[in-house]
Structure formats: structure tokens, C-alpha cells
PDB file of N, CA and C in Angstrom:
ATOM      1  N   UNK A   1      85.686  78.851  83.057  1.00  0.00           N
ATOM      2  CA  UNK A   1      84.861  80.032  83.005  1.00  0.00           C
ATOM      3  C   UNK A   1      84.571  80.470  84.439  1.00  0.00           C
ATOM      4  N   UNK A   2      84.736  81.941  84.841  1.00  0.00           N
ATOM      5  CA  UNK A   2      84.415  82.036  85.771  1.00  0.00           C
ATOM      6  C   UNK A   2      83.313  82.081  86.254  1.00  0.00           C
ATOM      7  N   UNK A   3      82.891  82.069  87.684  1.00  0.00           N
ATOM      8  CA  UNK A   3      81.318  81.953  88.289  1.00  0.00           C
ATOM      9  C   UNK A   3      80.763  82.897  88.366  1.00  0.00           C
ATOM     10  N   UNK A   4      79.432  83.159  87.508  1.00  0.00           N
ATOM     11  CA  UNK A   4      78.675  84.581  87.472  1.00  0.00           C
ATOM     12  C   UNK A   4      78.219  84.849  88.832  1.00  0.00           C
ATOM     13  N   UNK A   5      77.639  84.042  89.435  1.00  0.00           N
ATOM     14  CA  UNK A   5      77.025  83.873  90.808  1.00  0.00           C
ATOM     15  C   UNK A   5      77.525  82.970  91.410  1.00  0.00           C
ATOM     16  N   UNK A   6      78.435  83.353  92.977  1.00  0.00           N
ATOM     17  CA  UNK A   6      78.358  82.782  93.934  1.00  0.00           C
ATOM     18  C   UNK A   6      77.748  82.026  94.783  1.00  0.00           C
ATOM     19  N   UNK A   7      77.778  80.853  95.175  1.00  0.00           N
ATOM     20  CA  UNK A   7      77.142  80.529  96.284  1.00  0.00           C
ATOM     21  C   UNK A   7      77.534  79.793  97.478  1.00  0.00           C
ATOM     22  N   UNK A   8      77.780  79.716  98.443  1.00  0.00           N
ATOM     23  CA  UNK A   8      77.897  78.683  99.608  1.00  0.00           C
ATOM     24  C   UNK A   8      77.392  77.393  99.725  1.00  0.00           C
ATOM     25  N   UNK A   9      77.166  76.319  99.522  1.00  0.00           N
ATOM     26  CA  UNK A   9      76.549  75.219 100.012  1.00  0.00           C
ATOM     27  C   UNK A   9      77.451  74.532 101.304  1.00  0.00           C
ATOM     28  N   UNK A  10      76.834  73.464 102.396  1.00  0.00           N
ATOM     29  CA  UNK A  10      77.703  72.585 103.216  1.00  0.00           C
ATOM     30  C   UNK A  10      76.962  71.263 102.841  1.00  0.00           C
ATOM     31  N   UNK A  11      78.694  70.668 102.806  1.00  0.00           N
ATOM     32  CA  UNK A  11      78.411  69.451 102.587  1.00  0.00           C
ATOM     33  C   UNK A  11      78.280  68.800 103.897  1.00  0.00           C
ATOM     34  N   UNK A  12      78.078  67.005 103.690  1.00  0.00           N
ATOM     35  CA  UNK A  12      78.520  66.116 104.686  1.00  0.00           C
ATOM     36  C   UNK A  12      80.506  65.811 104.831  1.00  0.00           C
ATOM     37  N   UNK A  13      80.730  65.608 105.770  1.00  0.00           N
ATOM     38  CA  UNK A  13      82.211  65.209 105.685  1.00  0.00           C
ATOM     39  C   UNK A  13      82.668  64.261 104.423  1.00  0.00           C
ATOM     40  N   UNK A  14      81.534  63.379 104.866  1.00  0.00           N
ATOM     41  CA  UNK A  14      81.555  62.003 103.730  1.00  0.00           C
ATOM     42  C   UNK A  14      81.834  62.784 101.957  1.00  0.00           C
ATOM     43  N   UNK A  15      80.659  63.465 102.215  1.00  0.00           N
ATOM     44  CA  UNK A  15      80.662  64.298 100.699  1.00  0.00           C
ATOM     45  C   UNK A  15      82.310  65.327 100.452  1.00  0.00           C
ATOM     46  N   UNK A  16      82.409  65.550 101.221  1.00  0.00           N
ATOM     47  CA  UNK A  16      83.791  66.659 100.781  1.00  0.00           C
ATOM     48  C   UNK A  16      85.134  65.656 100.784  1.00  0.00           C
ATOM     49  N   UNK A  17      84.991  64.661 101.698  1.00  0.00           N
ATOM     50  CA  UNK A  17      85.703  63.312 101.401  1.00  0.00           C
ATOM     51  C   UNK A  17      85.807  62.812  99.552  1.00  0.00           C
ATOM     52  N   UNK A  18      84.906  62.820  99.749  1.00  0.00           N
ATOM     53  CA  UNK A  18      84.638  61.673  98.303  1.00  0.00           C
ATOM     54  C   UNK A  18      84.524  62.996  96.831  1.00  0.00           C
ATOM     55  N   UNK A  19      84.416  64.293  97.381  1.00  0.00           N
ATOM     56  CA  UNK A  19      84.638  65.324  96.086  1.00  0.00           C
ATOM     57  C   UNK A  19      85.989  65.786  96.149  1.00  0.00           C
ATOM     58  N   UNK A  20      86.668  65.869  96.916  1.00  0.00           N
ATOM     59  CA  UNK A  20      88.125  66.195  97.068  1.00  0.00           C
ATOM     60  C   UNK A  20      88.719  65.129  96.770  1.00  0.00           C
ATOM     61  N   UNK A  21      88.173  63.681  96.677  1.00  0.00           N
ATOM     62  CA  UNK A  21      89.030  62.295  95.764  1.00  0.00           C
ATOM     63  C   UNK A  21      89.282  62.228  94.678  1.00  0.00           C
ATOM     64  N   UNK A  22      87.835  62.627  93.882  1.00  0.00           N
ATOM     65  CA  UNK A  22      87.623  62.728  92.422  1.00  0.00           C
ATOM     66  C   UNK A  22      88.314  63.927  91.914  1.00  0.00           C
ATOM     67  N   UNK A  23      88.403  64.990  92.552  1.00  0.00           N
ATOM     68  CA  UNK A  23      89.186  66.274  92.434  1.00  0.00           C
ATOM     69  C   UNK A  23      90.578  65.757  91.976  1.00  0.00           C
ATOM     70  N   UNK A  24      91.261  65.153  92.967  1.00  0.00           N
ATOM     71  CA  UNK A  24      92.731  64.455  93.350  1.00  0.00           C
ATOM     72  C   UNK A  24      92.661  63.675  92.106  1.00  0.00           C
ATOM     73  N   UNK A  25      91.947  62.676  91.784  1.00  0.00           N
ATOM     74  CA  UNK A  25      91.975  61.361  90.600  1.00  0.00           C
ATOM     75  C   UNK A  25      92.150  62.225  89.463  1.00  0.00           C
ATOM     76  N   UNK A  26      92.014  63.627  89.148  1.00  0.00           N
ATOM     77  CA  UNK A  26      92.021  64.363  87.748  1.00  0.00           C
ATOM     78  C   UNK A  26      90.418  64.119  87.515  1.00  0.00           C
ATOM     79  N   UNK A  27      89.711  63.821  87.820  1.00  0.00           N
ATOM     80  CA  UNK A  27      87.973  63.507  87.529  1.00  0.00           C
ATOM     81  C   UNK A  27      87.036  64.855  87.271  1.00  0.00           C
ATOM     82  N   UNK A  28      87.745  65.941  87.873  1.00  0.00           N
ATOM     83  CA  UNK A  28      87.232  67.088  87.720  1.00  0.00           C
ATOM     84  C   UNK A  28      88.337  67.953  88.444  1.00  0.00           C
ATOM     85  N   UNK A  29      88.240  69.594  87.764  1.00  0.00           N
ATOM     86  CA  UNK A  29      88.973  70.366  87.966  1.00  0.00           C
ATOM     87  C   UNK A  29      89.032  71.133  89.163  1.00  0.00           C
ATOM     88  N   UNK A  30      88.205  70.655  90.098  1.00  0.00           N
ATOM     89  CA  UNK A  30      87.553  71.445  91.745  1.00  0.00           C
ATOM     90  C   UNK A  30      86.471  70.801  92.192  1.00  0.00           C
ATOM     91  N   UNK A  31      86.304  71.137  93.039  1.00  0.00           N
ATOM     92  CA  UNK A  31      85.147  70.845  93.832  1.00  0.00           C
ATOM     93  C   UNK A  31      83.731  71.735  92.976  1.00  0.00           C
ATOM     94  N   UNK A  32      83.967  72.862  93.225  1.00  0.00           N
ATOM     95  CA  UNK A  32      83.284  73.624  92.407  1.00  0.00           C
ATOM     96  C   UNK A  32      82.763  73.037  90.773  1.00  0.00           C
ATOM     97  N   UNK A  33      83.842  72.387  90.277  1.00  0.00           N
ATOM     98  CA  UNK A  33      83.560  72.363  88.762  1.00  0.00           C
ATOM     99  C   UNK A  33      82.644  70.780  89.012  1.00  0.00           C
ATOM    100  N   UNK A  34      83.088  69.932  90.451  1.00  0.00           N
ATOM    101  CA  UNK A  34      82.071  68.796  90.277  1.00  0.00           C
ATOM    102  C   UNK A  34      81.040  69.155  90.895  1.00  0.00           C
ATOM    103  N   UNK A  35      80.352  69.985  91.448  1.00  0.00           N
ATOM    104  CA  UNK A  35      79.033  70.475  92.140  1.00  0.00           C
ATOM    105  C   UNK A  35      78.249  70.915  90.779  1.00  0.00           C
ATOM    106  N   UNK A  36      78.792  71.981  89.591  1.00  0.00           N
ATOM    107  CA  UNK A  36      78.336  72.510  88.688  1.00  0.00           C
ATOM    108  C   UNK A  36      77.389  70.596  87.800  1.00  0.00           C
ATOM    109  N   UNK A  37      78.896  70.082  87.336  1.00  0.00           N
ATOM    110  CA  UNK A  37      78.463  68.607  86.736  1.00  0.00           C
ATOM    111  C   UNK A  37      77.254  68.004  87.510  1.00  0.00           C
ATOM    112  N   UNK A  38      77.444  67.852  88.503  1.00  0.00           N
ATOM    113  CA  UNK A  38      76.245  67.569  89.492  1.00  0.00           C
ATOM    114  C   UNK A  38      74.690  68.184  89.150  1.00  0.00           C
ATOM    115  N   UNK A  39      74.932  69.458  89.387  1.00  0.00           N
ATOM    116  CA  UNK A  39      73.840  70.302  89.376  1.00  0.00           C
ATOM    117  C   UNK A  39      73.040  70.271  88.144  1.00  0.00           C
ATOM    118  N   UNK A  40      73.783  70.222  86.946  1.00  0.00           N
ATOM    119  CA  UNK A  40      73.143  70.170  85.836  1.00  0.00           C
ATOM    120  C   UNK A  40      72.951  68.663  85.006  1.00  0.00           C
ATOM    121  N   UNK A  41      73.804  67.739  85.794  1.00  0.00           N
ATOM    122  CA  UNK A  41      72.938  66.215  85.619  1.00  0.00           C
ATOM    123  C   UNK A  41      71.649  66.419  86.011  1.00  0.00           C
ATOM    124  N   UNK A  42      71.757  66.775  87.252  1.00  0.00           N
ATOM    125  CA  UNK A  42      70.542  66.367  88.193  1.00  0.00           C
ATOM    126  C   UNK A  42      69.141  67.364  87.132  1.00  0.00           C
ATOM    127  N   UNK A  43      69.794  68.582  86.740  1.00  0.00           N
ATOM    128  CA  UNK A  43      68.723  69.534  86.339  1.00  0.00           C
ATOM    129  C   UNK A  43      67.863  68.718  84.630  1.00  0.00           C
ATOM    130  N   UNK A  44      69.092  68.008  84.201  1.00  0.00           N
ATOM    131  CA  UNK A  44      68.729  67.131  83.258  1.00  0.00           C
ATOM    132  C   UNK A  44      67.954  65.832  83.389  1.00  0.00           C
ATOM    133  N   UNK A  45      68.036  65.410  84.630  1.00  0.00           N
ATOM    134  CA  UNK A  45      67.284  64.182  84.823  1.00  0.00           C
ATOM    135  C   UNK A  45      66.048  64.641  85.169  1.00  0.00           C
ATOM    136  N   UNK A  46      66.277  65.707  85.873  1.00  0.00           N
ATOM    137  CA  UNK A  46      64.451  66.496  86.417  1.00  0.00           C
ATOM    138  C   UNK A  46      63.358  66.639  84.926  1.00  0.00           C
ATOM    139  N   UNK A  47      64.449  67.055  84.062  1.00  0.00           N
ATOM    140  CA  UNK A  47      63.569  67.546  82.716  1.00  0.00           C
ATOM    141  C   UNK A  47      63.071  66.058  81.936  1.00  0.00           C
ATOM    142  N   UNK A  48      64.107  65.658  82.159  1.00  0.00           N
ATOM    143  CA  UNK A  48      63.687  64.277  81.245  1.00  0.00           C
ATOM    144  C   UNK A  48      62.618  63.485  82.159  1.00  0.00           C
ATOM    145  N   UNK A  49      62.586  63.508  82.949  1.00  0.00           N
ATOM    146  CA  UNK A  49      61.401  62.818  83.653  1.00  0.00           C
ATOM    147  C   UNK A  49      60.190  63.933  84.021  1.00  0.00           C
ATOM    148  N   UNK A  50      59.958  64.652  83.590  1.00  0.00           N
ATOM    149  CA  UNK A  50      58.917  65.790  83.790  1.00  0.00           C
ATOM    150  C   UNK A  50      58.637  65.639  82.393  1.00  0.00           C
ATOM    151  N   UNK A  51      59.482  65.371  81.087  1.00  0.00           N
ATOM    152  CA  UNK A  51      58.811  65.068  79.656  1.00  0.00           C
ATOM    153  C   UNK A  51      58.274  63.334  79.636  1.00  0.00           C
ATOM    154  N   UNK A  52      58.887  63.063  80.291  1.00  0.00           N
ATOM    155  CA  UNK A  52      58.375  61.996  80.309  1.00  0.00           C
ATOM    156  C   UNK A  52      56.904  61.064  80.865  1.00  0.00           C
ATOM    157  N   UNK A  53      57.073  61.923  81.893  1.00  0.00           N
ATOM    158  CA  UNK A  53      55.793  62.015  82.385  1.00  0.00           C
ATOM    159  C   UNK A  53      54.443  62.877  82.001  1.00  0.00           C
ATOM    160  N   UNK A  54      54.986  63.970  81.295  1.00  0.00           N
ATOM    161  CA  UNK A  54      54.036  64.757  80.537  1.00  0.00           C
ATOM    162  C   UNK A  54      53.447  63.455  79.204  1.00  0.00           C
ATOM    163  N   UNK A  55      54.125  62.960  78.616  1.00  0.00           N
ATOM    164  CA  UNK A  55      54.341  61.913  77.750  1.00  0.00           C
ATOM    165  C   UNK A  55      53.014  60.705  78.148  1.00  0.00           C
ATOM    166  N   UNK A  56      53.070  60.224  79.144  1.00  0.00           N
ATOM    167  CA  UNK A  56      52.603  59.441  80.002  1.00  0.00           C
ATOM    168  C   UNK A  56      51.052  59.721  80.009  1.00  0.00           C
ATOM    169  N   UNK A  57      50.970  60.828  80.549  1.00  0.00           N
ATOM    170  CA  UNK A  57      50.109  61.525  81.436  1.00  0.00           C
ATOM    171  C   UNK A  57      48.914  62.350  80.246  1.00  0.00           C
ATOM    172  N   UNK A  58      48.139  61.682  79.591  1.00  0.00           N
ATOM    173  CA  UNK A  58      47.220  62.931  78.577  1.00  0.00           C
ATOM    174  C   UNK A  58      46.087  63.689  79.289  1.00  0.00           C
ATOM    175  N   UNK A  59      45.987  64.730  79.324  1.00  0.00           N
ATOM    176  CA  UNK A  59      44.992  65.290  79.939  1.00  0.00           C
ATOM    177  C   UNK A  59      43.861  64.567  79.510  1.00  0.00           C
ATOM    178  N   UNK A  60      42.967  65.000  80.692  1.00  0.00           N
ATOM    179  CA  UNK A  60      41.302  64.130  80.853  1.00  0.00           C
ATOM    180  C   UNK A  60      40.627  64.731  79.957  1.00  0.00           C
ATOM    181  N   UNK A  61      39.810  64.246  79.303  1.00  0.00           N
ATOM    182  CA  UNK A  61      38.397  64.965  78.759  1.00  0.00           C
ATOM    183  C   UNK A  61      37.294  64.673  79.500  1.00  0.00           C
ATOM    184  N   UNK A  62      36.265  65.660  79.329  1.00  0.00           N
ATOM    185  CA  UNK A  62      35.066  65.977  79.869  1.00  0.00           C
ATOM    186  C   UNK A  62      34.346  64.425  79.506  1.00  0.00           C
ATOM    187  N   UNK A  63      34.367  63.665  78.668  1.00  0.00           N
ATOM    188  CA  UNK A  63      33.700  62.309  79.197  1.00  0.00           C
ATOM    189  C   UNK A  63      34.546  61.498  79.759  1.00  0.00           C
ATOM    190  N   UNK A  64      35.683  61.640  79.950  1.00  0.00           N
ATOM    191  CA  UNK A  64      36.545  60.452  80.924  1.00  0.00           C
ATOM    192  C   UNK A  64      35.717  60.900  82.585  1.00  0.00           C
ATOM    193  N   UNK A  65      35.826  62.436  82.449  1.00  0.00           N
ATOM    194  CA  UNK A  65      35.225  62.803  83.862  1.00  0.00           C
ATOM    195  C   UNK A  65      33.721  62.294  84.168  1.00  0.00           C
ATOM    196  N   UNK A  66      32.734  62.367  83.171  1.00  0.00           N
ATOM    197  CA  UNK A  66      31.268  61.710  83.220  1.00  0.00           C
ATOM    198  C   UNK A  66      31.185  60.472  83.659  1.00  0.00           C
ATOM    199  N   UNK A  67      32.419  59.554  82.860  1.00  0.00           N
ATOM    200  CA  UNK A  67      31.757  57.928  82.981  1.00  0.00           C
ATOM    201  C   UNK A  67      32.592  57.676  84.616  1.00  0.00           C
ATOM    202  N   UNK A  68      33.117  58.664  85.651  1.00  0.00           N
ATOM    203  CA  UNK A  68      33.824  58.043  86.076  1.00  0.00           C
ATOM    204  C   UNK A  68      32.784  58.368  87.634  1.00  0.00           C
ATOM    205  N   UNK A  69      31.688  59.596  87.035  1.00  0.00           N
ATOM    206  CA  UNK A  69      30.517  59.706  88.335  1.00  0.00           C
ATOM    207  C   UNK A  69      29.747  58.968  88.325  1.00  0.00           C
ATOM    208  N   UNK A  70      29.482  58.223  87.367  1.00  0.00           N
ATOM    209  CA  UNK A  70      28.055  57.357  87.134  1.00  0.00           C
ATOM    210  C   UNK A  70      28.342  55.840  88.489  1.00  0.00           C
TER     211      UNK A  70
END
């Protein structure tokens, strides 16, 4: 599919090293198509740990806040 939006990023050497390998291995179809995989792991791990922590985390009530001035 083509890219609705463009963008530029720079990598490290190391990084364009090691995405142009996986490129080469058949691992992904470009550089481009492993930045996308990337991007939306990463956007998936953000969510799952932001539910998770919502999860975690119950908002205070007005007597958790009382017993905690006394």
C-alpha cells in the first residue's frame, strides 16, 4: 500500500546496518515497511501499558484524601 504521508527520519549507521539486513534476509519488504512494523509495535505496547496502568491505578476518593491529612 502506498504511503499517505511522507516522512524523513535519520537513523544511526548501526540502525540502517541492521534494517538493510533484515530487508536482505526477506524479513521485511524495505526499510520503510520495517520502520511502519516498528512504529506500530511500539504504538501497541504504549496502549497496552497505558491500559494497564489505567487498570492498576483507581482513582482516589475524597476519604482516601482525608485519612491521608490527619
Amino acid at each position: 500500500m502506498p504511503a499517505k504521508h511522507s516522512r524523513h527520519i535519520a537513523l544511526t549507521g548501526s540502525l540502517v546496518e541492521w534494517a538493510e539486513h533484515q530487508v536482505a534476509r526477506g524479513e521485511y519488504t524495505s526499510v520503510s515497511d520495517l520502520i511502519r512494523t516498528a512504529v506500530r509495535f511500539l504504538k501497541a505496547h504504549e496502549e497496552g501499558r497505558r491500559e494497564a496502568l489505567s487498570l492498576t491505578h483507581e482513582p482516589e476518593t475524597v476519604a482516601d484524601e482525608s485519612c491521608r491529612l490527619r
